[in-house]
Structure formats: structure tokens, C-alpha cells
C-alpha atoms as a PDB file:
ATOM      1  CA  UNK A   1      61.608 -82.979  74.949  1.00  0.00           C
ATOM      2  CA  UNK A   2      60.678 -79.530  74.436  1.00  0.00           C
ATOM      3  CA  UNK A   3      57.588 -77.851  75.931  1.00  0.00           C
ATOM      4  CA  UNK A   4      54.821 -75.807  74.241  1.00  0.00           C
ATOM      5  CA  UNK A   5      53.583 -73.178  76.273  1.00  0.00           C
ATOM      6  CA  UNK A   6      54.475 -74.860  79.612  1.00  0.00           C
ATOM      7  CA  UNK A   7      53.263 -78.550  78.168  1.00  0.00           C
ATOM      8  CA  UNK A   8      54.862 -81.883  77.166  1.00  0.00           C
ATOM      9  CA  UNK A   9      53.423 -84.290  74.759  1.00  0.00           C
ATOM     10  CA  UNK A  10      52.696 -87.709  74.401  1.00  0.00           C
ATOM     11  CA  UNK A  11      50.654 -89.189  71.553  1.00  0.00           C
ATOM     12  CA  UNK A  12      49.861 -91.953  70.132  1.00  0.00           C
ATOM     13  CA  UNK A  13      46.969 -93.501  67.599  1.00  0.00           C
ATOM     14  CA  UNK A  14      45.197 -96.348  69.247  1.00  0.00           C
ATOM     15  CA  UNK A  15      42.820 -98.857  68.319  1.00  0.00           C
ATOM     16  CA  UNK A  16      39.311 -97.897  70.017  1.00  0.00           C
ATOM     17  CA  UNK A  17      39.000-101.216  71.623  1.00  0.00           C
ATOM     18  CA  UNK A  18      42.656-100.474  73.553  1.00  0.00           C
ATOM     19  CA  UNK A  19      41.827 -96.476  74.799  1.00  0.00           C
ATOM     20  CA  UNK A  20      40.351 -98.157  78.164  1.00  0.00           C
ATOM     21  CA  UNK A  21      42.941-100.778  78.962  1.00  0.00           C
ATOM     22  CA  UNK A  22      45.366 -97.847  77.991  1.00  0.00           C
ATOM     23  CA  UNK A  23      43.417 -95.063  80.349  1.00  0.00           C
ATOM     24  CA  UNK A  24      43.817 -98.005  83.257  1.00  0.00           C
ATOM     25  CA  UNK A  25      47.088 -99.131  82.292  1.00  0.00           C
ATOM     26  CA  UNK A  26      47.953 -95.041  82.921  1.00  0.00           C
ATOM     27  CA  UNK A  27      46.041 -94.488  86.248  1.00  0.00           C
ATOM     28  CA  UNK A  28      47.597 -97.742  87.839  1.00  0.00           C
ATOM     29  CA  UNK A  29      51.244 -96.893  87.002  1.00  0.00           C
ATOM     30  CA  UNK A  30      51.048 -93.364  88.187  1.00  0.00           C
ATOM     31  CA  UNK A  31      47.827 -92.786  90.618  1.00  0.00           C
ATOM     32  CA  UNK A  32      47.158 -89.941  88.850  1.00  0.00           C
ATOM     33  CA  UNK A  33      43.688 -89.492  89.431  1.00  0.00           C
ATOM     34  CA  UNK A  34      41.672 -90.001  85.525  1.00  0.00           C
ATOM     35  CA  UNK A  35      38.270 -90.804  85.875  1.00  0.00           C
ATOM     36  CA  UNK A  36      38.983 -93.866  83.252  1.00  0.00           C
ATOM     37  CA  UNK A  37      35.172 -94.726  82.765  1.00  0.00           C
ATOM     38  CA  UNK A  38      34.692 -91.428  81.752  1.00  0.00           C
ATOM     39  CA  UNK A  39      37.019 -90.509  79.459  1.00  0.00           C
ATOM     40  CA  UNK A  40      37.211 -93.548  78.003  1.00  0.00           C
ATOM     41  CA  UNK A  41      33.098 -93.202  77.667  1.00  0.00           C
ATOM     42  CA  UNK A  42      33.619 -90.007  76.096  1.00  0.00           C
ATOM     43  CA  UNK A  43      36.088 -90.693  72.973  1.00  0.00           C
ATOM     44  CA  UNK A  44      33.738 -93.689  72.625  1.00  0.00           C
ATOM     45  CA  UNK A  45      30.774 -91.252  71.799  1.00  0.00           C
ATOM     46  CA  UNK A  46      32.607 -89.000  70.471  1.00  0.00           C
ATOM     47  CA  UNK A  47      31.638 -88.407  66.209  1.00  0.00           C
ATOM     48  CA  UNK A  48      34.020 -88.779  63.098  1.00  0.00           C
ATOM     49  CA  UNK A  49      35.980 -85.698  62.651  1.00  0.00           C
ATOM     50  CA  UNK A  50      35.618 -84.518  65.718  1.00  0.00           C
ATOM     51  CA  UNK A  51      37.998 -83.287  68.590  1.00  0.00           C
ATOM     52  CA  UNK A  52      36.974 -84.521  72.227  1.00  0.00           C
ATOM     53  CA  UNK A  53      39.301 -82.359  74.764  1.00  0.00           C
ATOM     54  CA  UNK A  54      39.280 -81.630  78.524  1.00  0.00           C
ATOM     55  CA  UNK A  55      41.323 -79.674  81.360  1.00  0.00           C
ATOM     56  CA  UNK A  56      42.442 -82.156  84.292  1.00  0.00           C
ATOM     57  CA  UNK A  57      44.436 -81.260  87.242  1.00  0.00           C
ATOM     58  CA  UNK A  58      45.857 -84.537  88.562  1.00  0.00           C
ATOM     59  CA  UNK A  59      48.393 -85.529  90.888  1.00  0.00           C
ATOM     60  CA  UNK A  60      51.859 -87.335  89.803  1.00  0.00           C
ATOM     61  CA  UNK A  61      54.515 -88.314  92.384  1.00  0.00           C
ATOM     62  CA  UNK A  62      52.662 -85.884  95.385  1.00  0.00           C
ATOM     63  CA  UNK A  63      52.717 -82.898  93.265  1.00  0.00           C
ATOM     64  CA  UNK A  64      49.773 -81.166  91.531  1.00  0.00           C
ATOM     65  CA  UNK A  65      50.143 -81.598  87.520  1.00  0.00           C
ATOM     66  CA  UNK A  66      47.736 -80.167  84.845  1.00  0.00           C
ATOM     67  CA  UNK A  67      46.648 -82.208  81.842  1.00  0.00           C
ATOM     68  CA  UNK A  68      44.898 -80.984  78.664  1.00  0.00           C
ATOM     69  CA  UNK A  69      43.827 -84.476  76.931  1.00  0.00           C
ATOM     70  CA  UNK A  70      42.325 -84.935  73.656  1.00  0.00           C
ATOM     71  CA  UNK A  71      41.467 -87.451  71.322  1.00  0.00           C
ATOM     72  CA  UNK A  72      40.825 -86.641  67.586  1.00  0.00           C
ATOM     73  CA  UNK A  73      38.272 -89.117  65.961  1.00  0.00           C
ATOM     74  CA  UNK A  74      39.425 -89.569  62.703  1.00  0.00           C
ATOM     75  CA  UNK A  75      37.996 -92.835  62.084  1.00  0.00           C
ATOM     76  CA  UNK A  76      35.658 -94.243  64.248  1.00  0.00           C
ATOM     77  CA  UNK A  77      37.800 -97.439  65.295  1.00  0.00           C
ATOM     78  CA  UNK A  78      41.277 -95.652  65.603  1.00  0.00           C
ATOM     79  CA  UNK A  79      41.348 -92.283  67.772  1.00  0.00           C
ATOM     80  CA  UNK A  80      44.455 -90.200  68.269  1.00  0.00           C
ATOM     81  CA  UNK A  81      44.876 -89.622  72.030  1.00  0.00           C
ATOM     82  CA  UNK A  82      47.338 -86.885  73.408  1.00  0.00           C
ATOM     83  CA  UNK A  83      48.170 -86.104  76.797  1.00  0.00           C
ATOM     84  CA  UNK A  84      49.530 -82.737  77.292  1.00  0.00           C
ATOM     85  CA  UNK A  85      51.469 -82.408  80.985  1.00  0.00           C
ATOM     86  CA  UNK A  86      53.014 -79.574  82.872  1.00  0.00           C
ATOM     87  CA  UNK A  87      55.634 -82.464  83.815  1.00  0.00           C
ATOM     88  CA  UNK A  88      58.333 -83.867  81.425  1.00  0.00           C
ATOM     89  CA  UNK A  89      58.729 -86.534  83.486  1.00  0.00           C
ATOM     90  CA  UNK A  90      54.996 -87.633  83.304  1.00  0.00           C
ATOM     91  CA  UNK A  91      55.100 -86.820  79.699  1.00  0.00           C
ATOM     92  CA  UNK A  92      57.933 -89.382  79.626  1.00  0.00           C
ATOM     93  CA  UNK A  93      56.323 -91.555  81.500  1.00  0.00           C
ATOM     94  CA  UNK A  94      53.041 -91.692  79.496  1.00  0.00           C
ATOM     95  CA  UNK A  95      55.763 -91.930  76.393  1.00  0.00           C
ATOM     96  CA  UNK A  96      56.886 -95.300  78.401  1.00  0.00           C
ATOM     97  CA  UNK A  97      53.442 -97.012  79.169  1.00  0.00           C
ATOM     98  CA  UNK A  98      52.564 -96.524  75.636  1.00  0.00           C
ATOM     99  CA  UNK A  99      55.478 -98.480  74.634  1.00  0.00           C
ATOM    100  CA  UNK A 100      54.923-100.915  77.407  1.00  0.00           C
ATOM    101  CA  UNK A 101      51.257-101.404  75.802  1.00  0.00           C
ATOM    102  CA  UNK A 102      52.331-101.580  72.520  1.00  0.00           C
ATOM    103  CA  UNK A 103      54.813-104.434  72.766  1.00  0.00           C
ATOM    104  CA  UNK A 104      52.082-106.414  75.535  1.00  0.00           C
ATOM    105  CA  UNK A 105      49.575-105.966  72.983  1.00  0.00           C
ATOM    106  CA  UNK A 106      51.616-106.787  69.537  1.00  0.00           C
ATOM    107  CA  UNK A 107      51.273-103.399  68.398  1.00  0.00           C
END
């Protein structure tokens, strides 16, 4: 995994109804910190077309981590989400949990 300007991806398209259990699924396998409700609240709202992003600096394994997460809304039941970490081994992680969620959900 190769970083872009300091960052590691993980994406993935999910259905709207999952980006919640996802957000929790995340915060209880690493303690990182999200505000779940919120962002979860926030790609809800967010419009058609449109890019919902924000700046978090979380914790992961005792160590301060920065996250830029997005969603892009390109249809209103079926957001993109991407988590963008300082950490390859959270990005890895996140990359993990996704499949985990996937294959507990029949994705």
C-alpha cells in the first residue's frame, strides 16, 4: 500500500442502510474515537452529487492518527465512503473490517 501525501486508503461503496453498522463496526474494533451518530447523520443528509468530507484526529493503538473521511453521494441509497489514515496499519485494518462486513452481511 502506497501513501498519497502522507495518507492510506480504504474505500468501499456501501449500501446507505449499512454506513452506521459499518461506522460502529469501525469504532468497536479499534477505539478510535468517531463520533458514529454524527457522521453517519451527516452522509445521511448529505444531497446527490455531492461530496461530504471532514478532518478527524483519532487515536489507534495509543498513538495519535489523522483521518480525512469522505463519502461521495452518488446515488442517494449507495454512498462511497473513504477513510484516508496517516497509518497503514489502520488503513489495513479498515481494509479488514470492510471485508469482515461484507461477508457477515452477504455482500
Amino acid at each position: 500500500m502506497e501513501p498519497v501525501n502522507g495518507y492510506y486508503e480504504a474505500s468501499m461503496n456501501f449500501d446507505m442502510e449499512h454506513v452506521r453498522p459499518f461506522l460502529s463496526q469501525l469504532e468497536e474494533a479499534f477505539s478510535l474515537g468517531l463520533d458514529v451518530d454524527h457522521l453517519a447523520k451527516r452522509v445521511a443528509e448529505a444531497e446527490v452529487e455531492t461530496a461530504y468530507g471532514c478532518d478527524l484526529h483519532l487515536a489507534f493503538e495509543g498513538q495519535p492518527v489523522n483521518m480525512k473521511f469522505s463519502a461521495w453521494i452518488d446515488d442517494i441509497d449507495a454512498p462511497d465512503l473513504y477513510f484516508y489514515v496517516t497509518s497503514e496499519k489502520l488503513a489495513e485494518g479498515i481494509d479488514a473490517e470492510m471485508e469482515k462486513f461484507c461477508e457477515a452481511h452477504g455482500l
